[in-house]
PDB file of N, CA and C in Angstrom:
ATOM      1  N   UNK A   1       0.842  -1.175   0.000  1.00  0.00           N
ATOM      2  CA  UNK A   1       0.000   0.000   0.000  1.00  0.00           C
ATOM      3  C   UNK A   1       0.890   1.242   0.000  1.00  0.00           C
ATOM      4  N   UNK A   2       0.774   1.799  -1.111  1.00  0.00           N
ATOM      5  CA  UNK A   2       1.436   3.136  -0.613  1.00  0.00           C
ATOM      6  C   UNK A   2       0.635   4.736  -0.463  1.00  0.00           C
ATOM      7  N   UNK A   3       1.593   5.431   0.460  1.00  0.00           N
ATOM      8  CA  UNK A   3       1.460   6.460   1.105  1.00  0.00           C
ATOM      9  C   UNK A   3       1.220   7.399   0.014  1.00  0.00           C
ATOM     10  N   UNK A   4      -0.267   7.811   0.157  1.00  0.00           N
ATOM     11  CA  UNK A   4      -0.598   9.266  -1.151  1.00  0.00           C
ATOM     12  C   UNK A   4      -0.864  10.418  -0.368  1.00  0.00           C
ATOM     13  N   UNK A   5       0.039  11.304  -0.464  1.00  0.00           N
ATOM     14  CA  UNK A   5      -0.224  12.514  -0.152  1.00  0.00           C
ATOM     15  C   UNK A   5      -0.306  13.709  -0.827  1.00  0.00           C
ATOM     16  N   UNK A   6      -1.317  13.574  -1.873  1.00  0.00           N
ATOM     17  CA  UNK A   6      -1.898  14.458  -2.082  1.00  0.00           C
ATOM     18  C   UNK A   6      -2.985  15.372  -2.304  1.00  0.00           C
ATOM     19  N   UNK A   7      -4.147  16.321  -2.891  1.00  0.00           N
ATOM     20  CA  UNK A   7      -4.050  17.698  -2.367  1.00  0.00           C
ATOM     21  C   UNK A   7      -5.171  17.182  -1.086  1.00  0.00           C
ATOM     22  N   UNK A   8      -5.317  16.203  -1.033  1.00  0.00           N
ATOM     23  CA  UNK A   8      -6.160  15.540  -0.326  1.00  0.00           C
ATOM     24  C   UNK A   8      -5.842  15.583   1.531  1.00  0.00           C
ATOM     25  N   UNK A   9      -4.895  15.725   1.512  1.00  0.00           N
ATOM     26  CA  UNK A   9      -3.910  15.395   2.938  1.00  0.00           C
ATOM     27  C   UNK A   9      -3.040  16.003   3.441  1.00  0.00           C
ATOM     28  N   UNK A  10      -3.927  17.687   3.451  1.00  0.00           N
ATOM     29  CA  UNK A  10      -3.138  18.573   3.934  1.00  0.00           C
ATOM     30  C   UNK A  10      -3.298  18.408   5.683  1.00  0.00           C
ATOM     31  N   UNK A  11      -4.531  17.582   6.432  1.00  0.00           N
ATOM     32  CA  UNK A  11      -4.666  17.672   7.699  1.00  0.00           C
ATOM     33  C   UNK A  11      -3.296  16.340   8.376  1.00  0.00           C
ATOM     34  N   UNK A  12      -3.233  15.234   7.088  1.00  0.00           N
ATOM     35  CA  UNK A  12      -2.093  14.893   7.314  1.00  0.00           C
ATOM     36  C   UNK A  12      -0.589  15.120   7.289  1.00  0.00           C
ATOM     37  N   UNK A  13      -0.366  16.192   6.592  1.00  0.00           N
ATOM     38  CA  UNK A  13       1.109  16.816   6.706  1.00  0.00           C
ATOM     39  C   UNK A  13       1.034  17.896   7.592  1.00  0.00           C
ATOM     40  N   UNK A  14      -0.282  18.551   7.948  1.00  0.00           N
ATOM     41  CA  UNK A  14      -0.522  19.346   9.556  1.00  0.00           C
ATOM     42  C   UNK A  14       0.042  18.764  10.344  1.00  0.00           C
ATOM     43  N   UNK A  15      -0.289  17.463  10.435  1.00  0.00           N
ATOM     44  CA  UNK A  15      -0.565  16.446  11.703  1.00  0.00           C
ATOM     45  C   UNK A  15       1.003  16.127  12.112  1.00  0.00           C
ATOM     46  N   UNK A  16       1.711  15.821  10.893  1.00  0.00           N
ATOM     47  CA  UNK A  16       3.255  15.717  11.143  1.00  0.00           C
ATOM     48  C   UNK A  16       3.975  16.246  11.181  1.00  0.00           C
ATOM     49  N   UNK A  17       3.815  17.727  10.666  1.00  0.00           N
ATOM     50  CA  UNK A  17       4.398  19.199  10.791  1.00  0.00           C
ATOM     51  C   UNK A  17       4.453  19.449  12.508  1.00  0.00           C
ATOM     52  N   UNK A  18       3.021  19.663  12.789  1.00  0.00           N
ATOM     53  CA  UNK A  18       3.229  19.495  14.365  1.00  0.00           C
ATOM     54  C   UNK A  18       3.460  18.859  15.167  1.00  0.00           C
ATOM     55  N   UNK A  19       3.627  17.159  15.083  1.00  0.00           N
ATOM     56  CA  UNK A  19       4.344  16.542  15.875  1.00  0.00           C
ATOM     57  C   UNK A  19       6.219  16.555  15.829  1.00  0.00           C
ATOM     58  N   UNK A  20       6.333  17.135  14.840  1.00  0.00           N
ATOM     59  CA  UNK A  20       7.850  17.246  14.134  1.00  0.00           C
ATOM     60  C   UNK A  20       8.487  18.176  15.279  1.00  0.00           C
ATOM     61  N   UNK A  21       7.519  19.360  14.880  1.00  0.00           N
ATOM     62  CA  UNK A  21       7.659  20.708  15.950  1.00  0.00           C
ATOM     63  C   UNK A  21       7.549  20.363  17.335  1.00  0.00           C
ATOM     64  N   UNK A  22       6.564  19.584  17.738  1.00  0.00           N
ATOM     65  CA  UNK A  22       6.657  19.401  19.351  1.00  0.00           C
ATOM     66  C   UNK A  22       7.682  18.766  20.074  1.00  0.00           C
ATOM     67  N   UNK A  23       8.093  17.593  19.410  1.00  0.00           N
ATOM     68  CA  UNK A  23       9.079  16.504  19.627  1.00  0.00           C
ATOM     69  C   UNK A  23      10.369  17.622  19.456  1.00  0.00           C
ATOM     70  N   UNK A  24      10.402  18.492  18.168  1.00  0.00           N
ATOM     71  CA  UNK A  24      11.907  18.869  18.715  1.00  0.00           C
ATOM     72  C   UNK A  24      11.872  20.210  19.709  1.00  0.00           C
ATOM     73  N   UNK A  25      11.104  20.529  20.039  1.00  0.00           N
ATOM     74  CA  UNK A  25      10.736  21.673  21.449  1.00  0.00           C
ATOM     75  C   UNK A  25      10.940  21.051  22.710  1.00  0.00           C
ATOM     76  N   UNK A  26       9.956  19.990  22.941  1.00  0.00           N
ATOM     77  CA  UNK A  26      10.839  19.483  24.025  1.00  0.00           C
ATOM     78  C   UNK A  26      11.767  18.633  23.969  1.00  0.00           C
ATOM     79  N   UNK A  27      12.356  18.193  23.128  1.00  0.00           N
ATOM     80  CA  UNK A  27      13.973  17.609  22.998  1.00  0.00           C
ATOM     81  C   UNK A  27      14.650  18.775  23.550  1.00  0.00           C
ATOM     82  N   UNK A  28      14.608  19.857  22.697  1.00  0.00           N
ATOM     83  CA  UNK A  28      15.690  21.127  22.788  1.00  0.00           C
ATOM     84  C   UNK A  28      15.594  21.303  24.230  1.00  0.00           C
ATOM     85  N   UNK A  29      14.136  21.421  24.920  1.00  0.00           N
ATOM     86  CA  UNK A  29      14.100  22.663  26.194  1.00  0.00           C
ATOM     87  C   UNK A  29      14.253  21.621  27.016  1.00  0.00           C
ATOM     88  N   UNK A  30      13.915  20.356  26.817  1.00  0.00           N
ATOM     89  CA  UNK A  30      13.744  19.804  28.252  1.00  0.00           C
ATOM     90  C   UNK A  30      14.901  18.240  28.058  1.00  0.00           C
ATOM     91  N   UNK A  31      15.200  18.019  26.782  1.00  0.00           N
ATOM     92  CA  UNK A  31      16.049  16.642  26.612  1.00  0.00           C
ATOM     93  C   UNK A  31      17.399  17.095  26.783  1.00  0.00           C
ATOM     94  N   UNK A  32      17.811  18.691  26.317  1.00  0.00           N
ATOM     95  CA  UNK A  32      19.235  18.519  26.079  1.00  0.00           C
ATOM     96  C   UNK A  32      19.711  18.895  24.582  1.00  0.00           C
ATOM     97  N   UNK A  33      18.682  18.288  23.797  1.00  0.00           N
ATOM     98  CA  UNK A  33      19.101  17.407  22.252  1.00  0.00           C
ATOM     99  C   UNK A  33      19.848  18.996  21.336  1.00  0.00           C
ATOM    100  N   UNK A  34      20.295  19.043  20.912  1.00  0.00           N
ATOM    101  CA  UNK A  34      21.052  20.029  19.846  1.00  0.00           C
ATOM    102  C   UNK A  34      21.410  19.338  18.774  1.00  0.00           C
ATOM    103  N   UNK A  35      20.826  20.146  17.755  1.00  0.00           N
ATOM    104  CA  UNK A  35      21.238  19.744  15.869  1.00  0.00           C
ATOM    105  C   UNK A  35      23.128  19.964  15.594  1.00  0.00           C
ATOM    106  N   UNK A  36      23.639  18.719  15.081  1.00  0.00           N
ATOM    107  CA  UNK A  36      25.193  18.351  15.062  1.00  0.00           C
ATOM    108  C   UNK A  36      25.812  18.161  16.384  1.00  0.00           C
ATOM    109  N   UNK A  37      24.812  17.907  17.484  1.00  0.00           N
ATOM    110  CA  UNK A  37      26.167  17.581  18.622  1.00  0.00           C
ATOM    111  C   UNK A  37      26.345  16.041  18.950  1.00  0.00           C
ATOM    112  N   UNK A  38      26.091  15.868  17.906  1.00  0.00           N
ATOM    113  CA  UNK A  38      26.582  14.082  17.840  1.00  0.00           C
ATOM    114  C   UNK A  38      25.616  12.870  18.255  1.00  0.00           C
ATOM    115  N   UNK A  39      24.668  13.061  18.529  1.00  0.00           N
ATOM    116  CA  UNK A  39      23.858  12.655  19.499  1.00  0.00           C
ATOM    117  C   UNK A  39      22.857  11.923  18.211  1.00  0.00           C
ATOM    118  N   UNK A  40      22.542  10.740  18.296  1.00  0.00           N
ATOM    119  CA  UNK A  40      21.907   9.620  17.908  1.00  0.00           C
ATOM    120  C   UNK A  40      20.230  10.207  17.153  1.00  0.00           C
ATOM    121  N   UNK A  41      19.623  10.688  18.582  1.00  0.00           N
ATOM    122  CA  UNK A  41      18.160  10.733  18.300  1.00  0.00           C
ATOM    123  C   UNK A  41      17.657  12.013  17.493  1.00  0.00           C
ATOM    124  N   UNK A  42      18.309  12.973  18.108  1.00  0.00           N
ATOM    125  CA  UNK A  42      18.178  14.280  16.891  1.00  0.00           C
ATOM    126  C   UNK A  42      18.227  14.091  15.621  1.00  0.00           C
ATOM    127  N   UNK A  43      19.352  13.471  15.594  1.00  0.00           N
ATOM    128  CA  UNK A  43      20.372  13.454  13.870  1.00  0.00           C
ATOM    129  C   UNK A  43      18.789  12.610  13.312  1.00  0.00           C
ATOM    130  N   UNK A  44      18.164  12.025  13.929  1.00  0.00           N
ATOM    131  CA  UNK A  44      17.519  10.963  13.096  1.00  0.00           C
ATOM    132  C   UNK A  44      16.166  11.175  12.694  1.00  0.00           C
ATOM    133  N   UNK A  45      15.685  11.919  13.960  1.00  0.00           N
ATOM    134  CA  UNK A  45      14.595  12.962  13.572  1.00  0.00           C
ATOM    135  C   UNK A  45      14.469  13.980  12.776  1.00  0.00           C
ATOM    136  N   UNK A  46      15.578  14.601  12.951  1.00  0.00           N
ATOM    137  CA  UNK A  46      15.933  15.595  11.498  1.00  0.00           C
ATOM    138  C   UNK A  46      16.533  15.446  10.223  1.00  0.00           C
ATOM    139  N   UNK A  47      16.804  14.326  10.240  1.00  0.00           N
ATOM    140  CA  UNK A  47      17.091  13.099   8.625  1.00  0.00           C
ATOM    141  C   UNK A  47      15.469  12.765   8.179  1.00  0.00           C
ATOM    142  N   UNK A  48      14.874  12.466   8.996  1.00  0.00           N
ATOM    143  CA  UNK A  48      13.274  11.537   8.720  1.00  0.00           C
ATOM    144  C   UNK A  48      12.375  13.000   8.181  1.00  0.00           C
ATOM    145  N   UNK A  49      12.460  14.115   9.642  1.00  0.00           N
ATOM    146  CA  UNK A  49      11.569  15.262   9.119  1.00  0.00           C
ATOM    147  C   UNK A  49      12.007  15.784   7.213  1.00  0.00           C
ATOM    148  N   UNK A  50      13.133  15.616   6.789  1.00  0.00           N
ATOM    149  CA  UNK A  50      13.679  16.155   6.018  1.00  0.00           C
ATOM    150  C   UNK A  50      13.445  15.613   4.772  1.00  0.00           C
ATOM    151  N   UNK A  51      13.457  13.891   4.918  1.00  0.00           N
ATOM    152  CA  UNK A  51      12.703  13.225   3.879  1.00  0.00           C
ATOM    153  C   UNK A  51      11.697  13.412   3.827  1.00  0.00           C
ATOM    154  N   UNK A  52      11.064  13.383   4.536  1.00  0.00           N
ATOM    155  CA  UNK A  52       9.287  13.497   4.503  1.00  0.00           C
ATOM    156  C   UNK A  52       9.189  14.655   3.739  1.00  0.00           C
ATOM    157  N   UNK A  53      10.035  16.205   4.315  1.00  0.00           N
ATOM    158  CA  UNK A  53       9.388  17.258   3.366  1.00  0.00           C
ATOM    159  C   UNK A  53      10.039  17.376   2.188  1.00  0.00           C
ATOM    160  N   UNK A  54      10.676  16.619   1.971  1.00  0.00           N
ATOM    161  CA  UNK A  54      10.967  16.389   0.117  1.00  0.00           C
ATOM    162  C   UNK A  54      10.262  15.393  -0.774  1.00  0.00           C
ATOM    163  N   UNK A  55       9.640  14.224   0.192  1.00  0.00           N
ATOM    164  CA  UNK A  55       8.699  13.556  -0.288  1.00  0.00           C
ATOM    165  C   UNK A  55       7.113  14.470  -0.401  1.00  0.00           C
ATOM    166  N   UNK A  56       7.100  15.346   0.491  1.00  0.00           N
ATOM    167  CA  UNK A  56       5.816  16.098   0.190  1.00  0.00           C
ATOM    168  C   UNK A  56       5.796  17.105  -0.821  1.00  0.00           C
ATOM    169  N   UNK A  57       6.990  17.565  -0.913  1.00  0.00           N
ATOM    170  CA  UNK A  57       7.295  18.892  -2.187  1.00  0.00           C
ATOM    171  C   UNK A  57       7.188  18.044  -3.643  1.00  0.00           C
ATOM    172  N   UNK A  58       7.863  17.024  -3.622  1.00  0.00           N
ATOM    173  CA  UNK A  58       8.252  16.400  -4.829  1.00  0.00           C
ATOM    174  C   UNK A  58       6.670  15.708  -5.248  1.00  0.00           C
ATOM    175  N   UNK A  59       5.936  15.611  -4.426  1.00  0.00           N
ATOM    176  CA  UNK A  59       4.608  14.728  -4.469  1.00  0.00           C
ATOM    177  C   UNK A  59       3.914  15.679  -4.711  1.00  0.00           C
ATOM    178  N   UNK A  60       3.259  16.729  -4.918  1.00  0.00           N
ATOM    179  CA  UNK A  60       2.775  17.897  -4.847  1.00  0.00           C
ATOM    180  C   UNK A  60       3.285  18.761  -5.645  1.00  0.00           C
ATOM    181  N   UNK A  61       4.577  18.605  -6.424  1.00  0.00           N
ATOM    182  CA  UNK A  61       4.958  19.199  -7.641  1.00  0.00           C
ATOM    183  C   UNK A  61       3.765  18.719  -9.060  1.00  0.00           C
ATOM    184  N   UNK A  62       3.755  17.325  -8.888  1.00  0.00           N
ATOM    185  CA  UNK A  62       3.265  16.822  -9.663  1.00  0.00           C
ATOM    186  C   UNK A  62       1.938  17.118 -10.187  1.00  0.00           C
TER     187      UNK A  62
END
């Protein structure tokens, strides 16, 4: 099954936009976490957020 996101599923790229945003707010304020300080779980969340919004641009070009 694959994942269609388009113009159909803007409450779904809401939905992950803001969990993207929350998760790295409290990482930052309350985990510690900082973008390049070597650290496992950041790097990976902000690799994943990053695909996703090139999978949504590139999907939505179309």
């Amino acid at each position: 099954m694959a994942l269609s996101l388009g113009r159909n599923s803007s409450p779904l790229v809401t939905a992950i936009g803001v969990t993207v945003a929350l998760v790295a707010i409290v990482g930052t304020q309350f985990l510690g976490w900082e973008w390049g300080s070597g650290q496992l779980v950041p790097t990976i969340i902000g690799v994943v957020a990053a695909v996703v919004a090139v999978f949504v641009f590139l999907s939505r070009r179309e």
